[in-house]
C-alpha atoms as a PDB file:
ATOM      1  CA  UNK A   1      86.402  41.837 134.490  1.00  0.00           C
ATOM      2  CA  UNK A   2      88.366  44.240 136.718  1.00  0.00           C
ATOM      3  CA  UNK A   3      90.042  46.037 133.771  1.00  0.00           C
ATOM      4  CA  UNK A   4      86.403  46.655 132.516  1.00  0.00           C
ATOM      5  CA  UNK A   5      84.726  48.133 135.856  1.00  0.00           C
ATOM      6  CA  UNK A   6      88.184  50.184 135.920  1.00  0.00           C
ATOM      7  CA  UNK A   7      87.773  51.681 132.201  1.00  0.00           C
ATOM      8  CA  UNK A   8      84.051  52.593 133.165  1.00  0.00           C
ATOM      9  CA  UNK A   9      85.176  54.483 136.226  1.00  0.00           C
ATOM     10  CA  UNK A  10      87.929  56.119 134.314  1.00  0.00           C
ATOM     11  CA  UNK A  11      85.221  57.003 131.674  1.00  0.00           C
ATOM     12  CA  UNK A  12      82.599  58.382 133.863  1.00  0.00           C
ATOM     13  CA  UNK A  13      85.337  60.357 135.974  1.00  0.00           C
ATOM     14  CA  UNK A  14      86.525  61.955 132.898  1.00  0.00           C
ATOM     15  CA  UNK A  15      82.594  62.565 131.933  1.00  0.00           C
ATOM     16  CA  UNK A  16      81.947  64.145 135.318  1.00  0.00           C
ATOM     17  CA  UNK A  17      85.467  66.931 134.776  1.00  0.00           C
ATOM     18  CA  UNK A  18      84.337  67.604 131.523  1.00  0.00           C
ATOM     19  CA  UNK A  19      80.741  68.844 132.465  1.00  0.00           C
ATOM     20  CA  UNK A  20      82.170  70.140 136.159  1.00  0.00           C
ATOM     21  CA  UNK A  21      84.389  72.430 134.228  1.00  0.00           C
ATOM     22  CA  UNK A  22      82.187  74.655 132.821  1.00  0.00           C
ATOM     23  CA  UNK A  23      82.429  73.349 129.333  1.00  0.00           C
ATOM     24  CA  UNK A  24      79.396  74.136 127.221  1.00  0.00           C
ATOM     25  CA  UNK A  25      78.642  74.316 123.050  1.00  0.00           C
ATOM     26  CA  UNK A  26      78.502  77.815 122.189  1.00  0.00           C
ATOM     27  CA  UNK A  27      75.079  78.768 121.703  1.00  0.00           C
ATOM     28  CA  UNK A  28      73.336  81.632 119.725  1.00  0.00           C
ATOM     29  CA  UNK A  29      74.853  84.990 120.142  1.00  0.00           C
ATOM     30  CA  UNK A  30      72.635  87.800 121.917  1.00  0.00           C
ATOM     31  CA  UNK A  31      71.771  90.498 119.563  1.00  0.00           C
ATOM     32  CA  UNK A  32      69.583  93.311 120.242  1.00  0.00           C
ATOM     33  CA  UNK A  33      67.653  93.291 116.447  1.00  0.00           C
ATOM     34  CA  UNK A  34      65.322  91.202 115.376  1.00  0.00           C
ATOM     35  CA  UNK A  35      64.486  92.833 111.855  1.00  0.00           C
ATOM     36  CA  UNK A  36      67.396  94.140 109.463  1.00  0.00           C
ATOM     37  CA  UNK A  37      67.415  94.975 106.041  1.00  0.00           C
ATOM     38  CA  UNK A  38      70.492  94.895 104.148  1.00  0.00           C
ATOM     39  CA  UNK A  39      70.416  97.663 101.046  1.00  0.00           C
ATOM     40  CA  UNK A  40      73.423  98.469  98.712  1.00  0.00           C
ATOM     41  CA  UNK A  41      75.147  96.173  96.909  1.00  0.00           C
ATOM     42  CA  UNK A  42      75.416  92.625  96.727  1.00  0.00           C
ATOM     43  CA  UNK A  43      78.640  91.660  97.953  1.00  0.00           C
ATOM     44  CA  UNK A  44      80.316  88.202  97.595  1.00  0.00           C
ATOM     45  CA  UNK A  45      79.876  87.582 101.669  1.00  0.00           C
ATOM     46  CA  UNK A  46      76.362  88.577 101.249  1.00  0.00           C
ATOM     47  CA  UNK A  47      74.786  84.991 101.298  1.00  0.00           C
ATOM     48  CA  UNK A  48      76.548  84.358 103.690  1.00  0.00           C
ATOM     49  CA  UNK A  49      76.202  87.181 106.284  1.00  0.00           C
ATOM     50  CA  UNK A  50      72.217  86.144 105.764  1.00  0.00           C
ATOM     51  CA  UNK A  51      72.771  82.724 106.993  1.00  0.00           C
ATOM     52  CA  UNK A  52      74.230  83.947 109.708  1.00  0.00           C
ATOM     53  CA  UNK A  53      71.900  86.503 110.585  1.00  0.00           C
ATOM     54  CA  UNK A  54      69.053  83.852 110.231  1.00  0.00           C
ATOM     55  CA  UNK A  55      70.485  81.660 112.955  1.00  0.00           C
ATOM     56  CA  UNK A  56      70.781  83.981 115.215  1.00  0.00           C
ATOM     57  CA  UNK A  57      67.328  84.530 114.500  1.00  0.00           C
ATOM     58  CA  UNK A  58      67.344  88.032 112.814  1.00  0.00           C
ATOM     59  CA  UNK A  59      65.060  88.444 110.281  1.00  0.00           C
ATOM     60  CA  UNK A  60      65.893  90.293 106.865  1.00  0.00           C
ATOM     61  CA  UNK A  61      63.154  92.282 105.352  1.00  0.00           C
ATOM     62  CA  UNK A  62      62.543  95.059 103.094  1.00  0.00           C
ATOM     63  CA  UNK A  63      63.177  98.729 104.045  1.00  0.00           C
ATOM     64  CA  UNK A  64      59.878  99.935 103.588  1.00  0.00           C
ATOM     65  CA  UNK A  65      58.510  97.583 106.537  1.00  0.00           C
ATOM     66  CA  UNK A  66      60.177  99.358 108.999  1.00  0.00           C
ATOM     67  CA  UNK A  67      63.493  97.269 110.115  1.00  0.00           C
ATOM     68  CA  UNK A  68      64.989  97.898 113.346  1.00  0.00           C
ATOM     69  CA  UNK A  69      68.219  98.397 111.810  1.00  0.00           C
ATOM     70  CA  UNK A  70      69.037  98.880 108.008  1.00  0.00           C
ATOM     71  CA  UNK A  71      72.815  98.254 107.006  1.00  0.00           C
ATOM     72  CA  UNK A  72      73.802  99.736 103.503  1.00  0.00           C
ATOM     73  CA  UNK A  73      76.351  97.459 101.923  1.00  0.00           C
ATOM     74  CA  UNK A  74      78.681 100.444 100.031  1.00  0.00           C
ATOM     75  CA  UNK A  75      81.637  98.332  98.541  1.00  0.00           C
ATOM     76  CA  UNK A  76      84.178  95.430  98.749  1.00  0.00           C
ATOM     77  CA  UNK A  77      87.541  95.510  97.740  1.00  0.00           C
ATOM     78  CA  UNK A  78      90.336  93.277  97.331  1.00  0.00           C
ATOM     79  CA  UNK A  79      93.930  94.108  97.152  1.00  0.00           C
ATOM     80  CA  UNK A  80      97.182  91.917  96.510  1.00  0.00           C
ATOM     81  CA  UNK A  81     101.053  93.325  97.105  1.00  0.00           C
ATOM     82  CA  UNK A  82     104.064  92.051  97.047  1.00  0.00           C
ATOM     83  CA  UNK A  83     106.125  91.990 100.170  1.00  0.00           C
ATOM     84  CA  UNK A  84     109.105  90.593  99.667  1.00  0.00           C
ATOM     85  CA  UNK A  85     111.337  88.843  96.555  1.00  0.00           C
ATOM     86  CA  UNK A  86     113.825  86.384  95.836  1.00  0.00           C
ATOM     87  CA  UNK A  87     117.492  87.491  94.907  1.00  0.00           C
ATOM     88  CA  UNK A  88     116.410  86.864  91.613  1.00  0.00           C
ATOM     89  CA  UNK A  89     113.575  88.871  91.277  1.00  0.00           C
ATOM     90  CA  UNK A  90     111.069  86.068  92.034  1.00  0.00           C
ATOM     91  CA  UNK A  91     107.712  87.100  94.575  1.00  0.00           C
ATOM     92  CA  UNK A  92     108.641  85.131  97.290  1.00  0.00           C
ATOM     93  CA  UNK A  93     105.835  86.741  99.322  1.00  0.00           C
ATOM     94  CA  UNK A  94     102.414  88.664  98.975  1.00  0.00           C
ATOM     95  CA  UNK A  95      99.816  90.586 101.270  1.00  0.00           C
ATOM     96  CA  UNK A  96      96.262  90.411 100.921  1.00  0.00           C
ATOM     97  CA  UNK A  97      93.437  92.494 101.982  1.00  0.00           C
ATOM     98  CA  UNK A  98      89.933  91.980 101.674  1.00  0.00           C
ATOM     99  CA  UNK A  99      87.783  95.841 102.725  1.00  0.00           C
ATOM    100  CA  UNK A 100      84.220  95.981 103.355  1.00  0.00           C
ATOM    101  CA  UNK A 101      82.167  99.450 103.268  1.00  0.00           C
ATOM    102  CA  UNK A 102      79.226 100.011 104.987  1.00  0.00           C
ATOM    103  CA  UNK A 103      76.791 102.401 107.084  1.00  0.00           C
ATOM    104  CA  UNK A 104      73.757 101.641 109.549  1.00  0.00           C
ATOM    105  CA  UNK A 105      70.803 103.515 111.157  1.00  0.00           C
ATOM    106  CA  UNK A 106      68.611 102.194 113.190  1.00  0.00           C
ATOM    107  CA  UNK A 107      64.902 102.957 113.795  1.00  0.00           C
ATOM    108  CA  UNK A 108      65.552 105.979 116.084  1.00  0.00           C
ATOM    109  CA  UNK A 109      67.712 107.920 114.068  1.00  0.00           C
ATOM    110  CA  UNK A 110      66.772 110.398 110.753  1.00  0.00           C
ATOM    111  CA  UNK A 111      70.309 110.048 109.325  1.00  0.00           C
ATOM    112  CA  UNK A 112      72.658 106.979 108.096  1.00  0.00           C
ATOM    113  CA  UNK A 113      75.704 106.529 110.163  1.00  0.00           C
ATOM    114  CA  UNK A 114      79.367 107.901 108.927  1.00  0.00           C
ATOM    115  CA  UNK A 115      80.744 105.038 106.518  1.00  0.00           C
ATOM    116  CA  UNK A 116      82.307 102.307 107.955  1.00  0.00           C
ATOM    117  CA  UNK A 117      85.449  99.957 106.841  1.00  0.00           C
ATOM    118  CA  UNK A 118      86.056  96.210 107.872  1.00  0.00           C
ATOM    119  CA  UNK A 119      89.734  95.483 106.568  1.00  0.00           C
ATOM    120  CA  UNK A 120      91.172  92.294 106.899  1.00  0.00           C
ATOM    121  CA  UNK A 121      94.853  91.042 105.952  1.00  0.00           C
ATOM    122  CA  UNK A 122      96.821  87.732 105.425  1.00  0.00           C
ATOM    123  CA  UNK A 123     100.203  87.086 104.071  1.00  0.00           C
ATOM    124  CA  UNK A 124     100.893  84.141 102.344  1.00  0.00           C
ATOM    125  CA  UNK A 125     104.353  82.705 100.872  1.00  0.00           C
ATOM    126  CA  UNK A 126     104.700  82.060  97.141  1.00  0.00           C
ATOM    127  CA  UNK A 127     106.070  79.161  94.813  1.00  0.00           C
ATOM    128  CA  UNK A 128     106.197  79.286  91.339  1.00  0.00           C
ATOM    129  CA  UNK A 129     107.274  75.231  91.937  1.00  0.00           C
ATOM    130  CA  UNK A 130     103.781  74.924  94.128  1.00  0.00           C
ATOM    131  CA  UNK A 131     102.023  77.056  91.656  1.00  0.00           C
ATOM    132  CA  UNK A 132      98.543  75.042  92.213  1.00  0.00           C
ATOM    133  CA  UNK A 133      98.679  74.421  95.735  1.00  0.00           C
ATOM    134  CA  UNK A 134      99.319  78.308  96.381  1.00  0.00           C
ATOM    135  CA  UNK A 135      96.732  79.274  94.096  1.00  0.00           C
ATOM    136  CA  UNK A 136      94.371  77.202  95.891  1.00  0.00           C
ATOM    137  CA  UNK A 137      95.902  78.327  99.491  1.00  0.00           C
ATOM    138  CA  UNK A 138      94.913  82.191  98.550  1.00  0.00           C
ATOM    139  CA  UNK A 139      91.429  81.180  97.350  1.00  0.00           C
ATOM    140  CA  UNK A 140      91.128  79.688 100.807  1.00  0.00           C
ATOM    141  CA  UNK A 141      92.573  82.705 102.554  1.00  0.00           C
ATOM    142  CA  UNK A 142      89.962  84.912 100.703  1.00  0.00           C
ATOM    143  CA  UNK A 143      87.126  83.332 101.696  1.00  0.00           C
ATOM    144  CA  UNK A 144      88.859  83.552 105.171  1.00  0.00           C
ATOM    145  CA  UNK A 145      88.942  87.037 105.127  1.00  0.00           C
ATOM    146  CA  UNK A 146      85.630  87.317 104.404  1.00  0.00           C
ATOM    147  CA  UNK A 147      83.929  85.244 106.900  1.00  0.00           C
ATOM    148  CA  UNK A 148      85.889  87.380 109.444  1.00  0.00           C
ATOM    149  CA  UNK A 149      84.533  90.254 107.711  1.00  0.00           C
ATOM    150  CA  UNK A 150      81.247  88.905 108.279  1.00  0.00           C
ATOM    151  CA  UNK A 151      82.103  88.337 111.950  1.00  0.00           C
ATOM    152  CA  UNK A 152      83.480  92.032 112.620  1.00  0.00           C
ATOM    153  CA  UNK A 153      80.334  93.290 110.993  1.00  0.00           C
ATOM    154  CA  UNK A 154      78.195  91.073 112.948  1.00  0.00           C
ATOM    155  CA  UNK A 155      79.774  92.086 116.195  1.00  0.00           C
ATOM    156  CA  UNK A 156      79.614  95.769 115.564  1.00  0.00           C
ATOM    157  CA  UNK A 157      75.649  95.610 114.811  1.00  0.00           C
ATOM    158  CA  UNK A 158      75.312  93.434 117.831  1.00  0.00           C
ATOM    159  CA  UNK A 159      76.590  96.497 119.641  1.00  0.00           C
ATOM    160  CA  UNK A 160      74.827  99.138 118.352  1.00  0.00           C
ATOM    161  CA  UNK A 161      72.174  99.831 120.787  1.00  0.00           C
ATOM    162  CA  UNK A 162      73.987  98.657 123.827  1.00  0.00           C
END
C-alpha cells in the first residue's frame, strides 16, 4: 500500500518537472506566406517539400493567381567521390553531395532573385564484404540529404520578408 502511494508521488513529481521545465511539442513554424507556387522542374524532394509546406499551412497554387512568393525549382544534382582507399586499391571511403538550384520573387518585386544553391554532404565508409547493407546505408543518406535540403530551403523562404 505504501510502495503504491510512494510510486504515485514519484510519478506526479516527475509529471509536474517535466511541464515546469518549459518542455513543449514543437508546433507549426511561423512563416510569413500563405500562397507559393513552385515552377521549374520537378525535383525528387518535390512531394515532399509540398507536404511540408501544407502543414505549415502554405498553400501552393498556380502562378497566374498571384502567389505571394513563387520559387523556381532550376536543378538537382548528385555527386559521389572517393575519399580515401585501401592499400590495395579498394574505396574504403566516399563523399556525397546532394545540390539544389533555385530562385524566388515575391509579390513586390519585377525581377527573380540571383540563383540560389542548397548543398548538402555526407561521408560514408565502404565494404565490398557489406556490399548490401552499404548500398542500402547511402540510399538512406540520400534521402537524408534531401530532407535537409528541404529544410534549408524552407528556412530561407521563411525569411524572406523579415
Amino acid at each position: 500500500m505504501m510502495n503504491t502511494i510512494y510510486e504515485k508521488f514519484i510519478t506526479l513529481f516527475m509529471l509536474l518537472m517535466i511541464t515546469s521545465c518549459g518542455f513543449h511539442l514543437r508546433g507549426m513554424t511561423e512563416i510569413s506566406f500563405k500562397t507559393i507556387s513552385l515552377e521549374g522542374k520537378e525535383l525528387s524532394f518535390t512531394k515532399n517539400l509540398k507536404k511540408t509546406l501544407a502543414s505549415n499551412k502554405v498553400a501552393i497554387i498556380l502562378p497566374t493567381e498571384n502567389p505571394e512568393l513563387r520559387i523556381e525549382l532550376l536543378s538537382e544534382e548528385s555527386e559521389k567521390r572517393i575519399l580515401s582507399l585501401s592499400g590495395q586499391g579498394l574505396v574504403r571511403e566516399f563523399e556525397i553531395f546532394y545540390r539544389v538550384r533555385y530562385r524566388i520573387k515575391t509579390i513586390d518585386s519585377e525581377t527573380w532573385s540571383q540563383e540560389n544553391i542548397i548543398e548538402t554532404r555526407r561521408d560514408f565508409t565502404f565494404s565490398d564484404s557489406n556490399l548490401i547493407g552499404k548500398e542500402e546505408e547511402e540510399r538512406q543518406l540520400n534521402e537524408s540529404m534531401r530532407n535537409e535540403a528541404i529544410t534549408n530551403l524552407f528556412n530561407q523562404i521563411q525569411h524572406t520578408n523579415k
